[in-house]
C-alpha atoms as a PDB file:
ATOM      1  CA  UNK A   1     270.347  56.668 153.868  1.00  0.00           C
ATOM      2  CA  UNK A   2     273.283  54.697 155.476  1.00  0.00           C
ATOM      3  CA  UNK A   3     272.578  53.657 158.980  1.00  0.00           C
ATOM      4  CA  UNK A   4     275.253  54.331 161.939  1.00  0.00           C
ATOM      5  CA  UNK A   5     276.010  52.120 164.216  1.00  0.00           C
ATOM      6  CA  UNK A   6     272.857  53.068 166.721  1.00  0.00           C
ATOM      7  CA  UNK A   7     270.492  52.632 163.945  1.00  0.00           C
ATOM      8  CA  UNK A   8     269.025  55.948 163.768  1.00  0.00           C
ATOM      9  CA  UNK A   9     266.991  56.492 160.333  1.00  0.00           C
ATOM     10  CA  UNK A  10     265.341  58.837 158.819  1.00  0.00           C
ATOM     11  CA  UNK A  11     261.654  59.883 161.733  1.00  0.00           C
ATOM     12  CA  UNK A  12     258.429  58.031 160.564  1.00  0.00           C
ATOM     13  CA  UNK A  13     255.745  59.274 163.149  1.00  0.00           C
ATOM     14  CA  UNK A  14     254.283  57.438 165.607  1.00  0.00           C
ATOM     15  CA  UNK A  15     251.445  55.271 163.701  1.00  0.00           C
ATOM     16  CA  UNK A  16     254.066  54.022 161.090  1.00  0.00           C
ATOM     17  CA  UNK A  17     254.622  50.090 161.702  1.00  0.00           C
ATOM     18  CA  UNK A  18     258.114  49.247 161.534  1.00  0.00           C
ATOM     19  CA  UNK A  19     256.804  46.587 158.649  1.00  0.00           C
ATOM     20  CA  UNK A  20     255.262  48.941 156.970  1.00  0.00           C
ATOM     21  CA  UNK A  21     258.414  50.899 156.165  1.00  0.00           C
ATOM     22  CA  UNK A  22     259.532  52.389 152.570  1.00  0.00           C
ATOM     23  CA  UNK A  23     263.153  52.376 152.228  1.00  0.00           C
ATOM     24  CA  UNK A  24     264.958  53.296 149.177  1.00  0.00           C
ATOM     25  CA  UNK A  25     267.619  50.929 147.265  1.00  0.00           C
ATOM     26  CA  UNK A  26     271.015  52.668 146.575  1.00  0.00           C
ATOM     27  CA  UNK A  27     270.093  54.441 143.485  1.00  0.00           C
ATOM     28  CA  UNK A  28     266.789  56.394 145.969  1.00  0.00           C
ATOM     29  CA  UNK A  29     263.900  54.174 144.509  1.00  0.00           C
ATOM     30  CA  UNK A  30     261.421  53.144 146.852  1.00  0.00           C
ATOM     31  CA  UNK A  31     261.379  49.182 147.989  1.00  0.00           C
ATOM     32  CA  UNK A  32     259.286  47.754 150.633  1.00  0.00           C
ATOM     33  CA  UNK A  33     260.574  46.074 153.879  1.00  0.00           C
ATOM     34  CA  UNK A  34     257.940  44.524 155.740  1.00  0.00           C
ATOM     35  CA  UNK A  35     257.866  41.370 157.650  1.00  0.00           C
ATOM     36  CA  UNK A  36     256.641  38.807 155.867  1.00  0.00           C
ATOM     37  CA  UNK A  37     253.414  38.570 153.533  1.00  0.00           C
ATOM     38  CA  UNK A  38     252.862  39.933 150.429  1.00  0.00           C
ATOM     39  CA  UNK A  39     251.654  43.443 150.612  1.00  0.00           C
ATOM     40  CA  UNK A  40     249.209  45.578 147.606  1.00  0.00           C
ATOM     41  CA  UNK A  41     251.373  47.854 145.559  1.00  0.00           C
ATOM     42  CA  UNK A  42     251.825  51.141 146.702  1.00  0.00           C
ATOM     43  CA  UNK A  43     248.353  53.085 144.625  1.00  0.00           C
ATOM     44  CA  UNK A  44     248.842  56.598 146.433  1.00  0.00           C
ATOM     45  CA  UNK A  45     250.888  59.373 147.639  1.00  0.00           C
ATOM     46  CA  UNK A  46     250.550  62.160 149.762  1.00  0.00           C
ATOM     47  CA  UNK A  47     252.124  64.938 151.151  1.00  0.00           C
ATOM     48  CA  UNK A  48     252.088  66.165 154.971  1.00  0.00           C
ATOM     49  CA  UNK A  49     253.296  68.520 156.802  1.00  0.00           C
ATOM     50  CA  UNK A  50     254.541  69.114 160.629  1.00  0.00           C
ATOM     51  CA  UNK A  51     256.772  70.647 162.479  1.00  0.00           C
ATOM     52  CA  UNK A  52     258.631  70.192 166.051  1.00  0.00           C
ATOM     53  CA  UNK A  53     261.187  71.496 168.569  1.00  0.00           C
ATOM     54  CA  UNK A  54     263.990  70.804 170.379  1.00  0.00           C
ATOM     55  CA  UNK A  55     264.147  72.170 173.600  1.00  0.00           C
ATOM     56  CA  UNK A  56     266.938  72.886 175.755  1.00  0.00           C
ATOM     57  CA  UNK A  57     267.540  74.364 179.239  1.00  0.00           C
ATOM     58  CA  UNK A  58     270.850  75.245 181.041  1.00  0.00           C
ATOM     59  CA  UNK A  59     270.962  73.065 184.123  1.00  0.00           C
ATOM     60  CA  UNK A  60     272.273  74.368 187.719  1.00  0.00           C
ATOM     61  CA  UNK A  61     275.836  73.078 186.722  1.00  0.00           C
ATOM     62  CA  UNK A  62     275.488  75.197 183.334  1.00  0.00           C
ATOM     63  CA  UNK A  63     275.351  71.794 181.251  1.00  0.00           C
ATOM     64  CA  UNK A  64     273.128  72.096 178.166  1.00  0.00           C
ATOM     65  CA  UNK A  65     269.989  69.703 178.813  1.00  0.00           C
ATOM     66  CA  UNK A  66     267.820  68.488 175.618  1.00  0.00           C
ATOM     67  CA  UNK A  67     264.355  67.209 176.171  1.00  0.00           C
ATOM     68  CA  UNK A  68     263.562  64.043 174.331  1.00  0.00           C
ATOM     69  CA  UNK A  69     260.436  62.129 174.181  1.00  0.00           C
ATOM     70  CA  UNK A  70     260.045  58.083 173.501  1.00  0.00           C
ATOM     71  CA  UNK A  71     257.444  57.251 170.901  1.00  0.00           C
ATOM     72  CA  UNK A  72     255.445  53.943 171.368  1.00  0.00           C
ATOM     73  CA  UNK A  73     258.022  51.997 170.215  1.00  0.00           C
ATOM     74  CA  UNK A  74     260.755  53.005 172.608  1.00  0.00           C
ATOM     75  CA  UNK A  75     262.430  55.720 170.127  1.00  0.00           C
ATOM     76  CA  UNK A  76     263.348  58.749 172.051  1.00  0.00           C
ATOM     77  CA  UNK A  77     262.813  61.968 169.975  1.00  0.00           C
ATOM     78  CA  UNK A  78     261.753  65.166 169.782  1.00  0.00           C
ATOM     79  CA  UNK A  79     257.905  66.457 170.291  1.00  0.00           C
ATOM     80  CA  UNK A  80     256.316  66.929 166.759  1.00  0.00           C
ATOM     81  CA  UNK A  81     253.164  66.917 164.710  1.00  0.00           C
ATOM     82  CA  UNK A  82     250.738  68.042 162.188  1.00  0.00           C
ATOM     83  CA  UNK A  83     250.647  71.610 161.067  1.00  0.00           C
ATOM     84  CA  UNK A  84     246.542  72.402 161.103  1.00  0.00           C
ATOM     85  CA  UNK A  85     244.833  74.842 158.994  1.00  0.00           C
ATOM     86  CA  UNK A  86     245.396  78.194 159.965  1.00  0.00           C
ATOM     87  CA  UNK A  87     249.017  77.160 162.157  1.00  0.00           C
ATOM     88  CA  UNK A  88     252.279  78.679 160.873  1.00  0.00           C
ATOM     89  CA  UNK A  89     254.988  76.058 161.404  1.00  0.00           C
ATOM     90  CA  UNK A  90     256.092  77.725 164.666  1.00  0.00           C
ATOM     91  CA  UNK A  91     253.033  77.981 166.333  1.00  0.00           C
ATOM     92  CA  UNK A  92     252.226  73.956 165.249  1.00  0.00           C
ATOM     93  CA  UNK A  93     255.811  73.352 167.010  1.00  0.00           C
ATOM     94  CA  UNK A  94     254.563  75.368 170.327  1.00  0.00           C
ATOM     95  CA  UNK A  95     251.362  73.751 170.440  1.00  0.00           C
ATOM     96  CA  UNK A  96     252.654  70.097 169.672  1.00  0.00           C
ATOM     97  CA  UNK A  97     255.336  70.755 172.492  1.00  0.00           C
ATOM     98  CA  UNK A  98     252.684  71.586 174.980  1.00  0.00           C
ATOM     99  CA  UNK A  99     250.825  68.532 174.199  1.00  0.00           C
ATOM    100  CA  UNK A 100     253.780  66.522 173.941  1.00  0.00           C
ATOM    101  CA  UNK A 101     255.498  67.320 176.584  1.00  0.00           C
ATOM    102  CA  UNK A 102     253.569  69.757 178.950  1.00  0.00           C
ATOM    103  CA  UNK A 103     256.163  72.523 178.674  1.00  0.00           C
ATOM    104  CA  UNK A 104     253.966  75.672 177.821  1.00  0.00           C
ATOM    105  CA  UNK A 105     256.907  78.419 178.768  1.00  0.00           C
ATOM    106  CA  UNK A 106     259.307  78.373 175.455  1.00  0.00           C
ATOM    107  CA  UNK A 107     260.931  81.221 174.362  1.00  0.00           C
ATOM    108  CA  UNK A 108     261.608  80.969 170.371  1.00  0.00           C
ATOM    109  CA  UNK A 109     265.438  80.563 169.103  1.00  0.00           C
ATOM    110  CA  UNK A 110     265.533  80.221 165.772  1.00  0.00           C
ATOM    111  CA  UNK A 111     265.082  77.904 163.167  1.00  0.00           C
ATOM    112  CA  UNK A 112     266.841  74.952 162.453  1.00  0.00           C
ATOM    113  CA  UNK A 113     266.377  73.241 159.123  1.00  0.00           C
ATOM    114  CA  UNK A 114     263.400  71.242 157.634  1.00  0.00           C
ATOM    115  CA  UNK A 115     264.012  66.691 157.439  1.00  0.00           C
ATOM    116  CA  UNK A 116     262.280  64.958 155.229  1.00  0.00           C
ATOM    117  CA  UNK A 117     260.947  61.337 155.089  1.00  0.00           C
ATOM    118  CA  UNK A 118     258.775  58.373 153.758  1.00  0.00           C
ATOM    119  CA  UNK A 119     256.796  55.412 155.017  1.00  0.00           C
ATOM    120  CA  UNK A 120     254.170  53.531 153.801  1.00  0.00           C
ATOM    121  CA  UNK A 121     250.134  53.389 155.549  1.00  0.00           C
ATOM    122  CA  UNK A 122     249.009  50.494 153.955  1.00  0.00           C
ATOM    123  CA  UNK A 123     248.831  51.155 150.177  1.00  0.00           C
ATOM    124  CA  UNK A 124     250.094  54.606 150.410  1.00  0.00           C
ATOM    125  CA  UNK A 125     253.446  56.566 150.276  1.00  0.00           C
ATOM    126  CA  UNK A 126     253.450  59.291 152.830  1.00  0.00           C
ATOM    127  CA  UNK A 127     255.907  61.695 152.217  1.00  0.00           C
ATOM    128  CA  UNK A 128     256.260  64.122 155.072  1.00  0.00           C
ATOM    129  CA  UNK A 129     258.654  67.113 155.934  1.00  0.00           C
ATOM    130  CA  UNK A 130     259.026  68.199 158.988  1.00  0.00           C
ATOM    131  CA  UNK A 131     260.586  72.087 160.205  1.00  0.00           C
ATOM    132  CA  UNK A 132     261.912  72.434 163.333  1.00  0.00           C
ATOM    133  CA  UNK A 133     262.490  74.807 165.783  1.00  0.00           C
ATOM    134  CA  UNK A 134     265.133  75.918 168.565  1.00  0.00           C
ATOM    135  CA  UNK A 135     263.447  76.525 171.760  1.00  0.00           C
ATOM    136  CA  UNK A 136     264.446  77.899 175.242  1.00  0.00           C
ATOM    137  CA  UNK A 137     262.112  75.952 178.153  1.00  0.00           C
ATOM    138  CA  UNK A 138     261.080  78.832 180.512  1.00  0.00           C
ATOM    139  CA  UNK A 139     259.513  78.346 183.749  1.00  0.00           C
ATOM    140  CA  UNK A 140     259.260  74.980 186.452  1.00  0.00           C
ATOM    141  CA  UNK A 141     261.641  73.224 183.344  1.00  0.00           C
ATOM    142  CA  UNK A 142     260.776  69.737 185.400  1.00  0.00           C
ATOM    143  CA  UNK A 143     257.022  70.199 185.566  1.00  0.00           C
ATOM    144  CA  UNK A 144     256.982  67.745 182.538  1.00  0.00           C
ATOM    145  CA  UNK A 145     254.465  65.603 181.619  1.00  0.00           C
ATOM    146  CA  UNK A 146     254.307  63.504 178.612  1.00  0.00           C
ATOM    147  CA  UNK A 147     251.176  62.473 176.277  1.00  0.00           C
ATOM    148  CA  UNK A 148     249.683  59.072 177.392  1.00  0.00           C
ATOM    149  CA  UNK A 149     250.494  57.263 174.523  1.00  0.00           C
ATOM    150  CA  UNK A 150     254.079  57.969 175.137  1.00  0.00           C
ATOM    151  CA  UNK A 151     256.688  55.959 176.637  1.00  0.00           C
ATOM    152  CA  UNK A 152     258.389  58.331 178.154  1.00  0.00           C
ATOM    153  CA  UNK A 153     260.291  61.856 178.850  1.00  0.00           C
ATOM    154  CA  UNK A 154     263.315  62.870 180.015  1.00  0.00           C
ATOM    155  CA  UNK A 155     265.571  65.775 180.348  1.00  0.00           C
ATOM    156  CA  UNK A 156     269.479  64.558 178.862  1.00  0.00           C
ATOM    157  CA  UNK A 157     272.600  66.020 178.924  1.00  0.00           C
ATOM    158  CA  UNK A 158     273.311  66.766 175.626  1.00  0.00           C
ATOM    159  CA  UNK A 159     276.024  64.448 174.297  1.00  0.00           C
ATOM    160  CA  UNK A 160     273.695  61.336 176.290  1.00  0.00           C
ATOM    161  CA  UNK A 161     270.734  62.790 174.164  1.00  0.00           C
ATOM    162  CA  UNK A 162     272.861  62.748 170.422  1.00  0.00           C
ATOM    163  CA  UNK A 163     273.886  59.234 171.169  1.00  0.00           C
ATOM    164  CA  UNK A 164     270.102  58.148 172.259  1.00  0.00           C
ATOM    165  CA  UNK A 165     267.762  59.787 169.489  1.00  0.00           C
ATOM    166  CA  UNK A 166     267.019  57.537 166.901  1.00  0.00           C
ATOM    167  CA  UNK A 167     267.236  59.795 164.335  1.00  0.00           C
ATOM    168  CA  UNK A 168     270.546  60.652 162.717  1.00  0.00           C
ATOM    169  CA  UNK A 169     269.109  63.792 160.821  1.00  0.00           C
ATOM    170  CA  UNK A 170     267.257  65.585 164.115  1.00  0.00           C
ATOM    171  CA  UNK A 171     270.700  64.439 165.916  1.00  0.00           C
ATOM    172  CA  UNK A 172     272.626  66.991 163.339  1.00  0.00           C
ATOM    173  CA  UNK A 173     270.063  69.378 163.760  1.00  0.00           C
ATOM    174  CA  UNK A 174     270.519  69.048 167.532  1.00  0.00           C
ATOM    175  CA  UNK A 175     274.363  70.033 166.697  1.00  0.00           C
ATOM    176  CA  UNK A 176     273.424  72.773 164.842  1.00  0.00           C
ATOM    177  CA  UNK A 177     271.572  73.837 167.519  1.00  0.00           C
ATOM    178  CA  UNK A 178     274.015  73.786 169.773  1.00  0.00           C
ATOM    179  CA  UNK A 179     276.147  75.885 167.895  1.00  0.00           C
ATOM    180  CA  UNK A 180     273.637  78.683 167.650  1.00  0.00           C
ATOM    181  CA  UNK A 181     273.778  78.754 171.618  1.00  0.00           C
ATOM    182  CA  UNK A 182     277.485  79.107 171.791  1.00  0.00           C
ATOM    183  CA  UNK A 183     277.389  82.020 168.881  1.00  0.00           C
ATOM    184  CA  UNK A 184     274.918  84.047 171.014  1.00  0.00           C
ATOM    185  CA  UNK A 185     276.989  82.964 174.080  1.00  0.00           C
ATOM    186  CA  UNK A 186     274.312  80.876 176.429  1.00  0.00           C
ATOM    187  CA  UNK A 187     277.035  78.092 176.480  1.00  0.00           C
ATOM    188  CA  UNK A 188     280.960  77.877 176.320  1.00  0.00           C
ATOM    189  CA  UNK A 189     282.601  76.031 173.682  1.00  0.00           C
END
């Protein structure tokens, strides 16, 4: 994947090490980039599966307003997580939301699309595939509270949010979004 000029890339979650990293050369196979060291080959792969929102609200102006959340290392993104047994996709979104974010009032959009990536966890490949999720925040929209591990939370306009989430492929969804609102009229073009 080519990198734009804010270096977004493709969303490894939170416990992924930015050495531990699987990037692929320009033909898609797999090569390391770590910092330094030689590292065991790579002697497993698995699957996972999770699933996140974005969230909007209309602010008092009527300016579309994306809440983003920054990861341990300073990336601002979008709350996400695991699917558990038993969770559809959508409720997994809700409930990682909640955690994530403290907004428990979301009305369901629609959904968006489903990004998939890779990283490494020591000697394995962890390919995971995320589905996300339009949501409206209901309720006290600034009674937010992040997750303690997290670095942060903020509500952005929604061109400042596209040019700060690291990731170019929930960025498009974020567009995509966006153009759902405007076809069932909650904002102007």
């Amino acid at each position: 994947m080519t990198k734009s000029n804010n270096h977004r890339n493709s969303t490894p979650p939170p416990d992924a090490m930015a050495e531990d990293l699987v990037v692929s050369d320009s033909h898609g196979n797999p090569r390391e980039h770590h910092s330094g060291g030689e590292r065991p080959a790579i002697s497993e792969m698995v699957r996972e599966a999770t699933a996140g929102g974005v969230i909007y609200r209309i602010a008092s102006d009527g300016e579309l307003e994306i809440l983003l959340v920054a990861d341990h290392f300073d990336r601002w993104t979008i709350p996400k997580g695991h699917i558990e047994e038993g969770e559809t996709a959508q409720e997994t979104a809700i409930r990682e939301i909640g955690e994530e974010a403290g907004v428990h009032e979301l009305e369901p959009i629609c959904w968006l699309g489903k990004i998939h990536f890779r990283y490494r966890r020591a000697n394995t490949l962890v390919l995971m595939s995320t589905q996300i999720y339009l949501f409206k925040a209901l309720g006290d929209t600034d009674d937010i509270q992040k997750e303690e591990w997290m670095n942060g939370i903020k509500w952005f306009r929604f061109d400042e949010a596209i040019d700060i989430i690291a990731y170019e492929d929930i960025a498009k969804l974020m567009l995509l979004g966006r153009n759902r609102l405007r076809q069932r009229g909650e904002i102007e073009l």
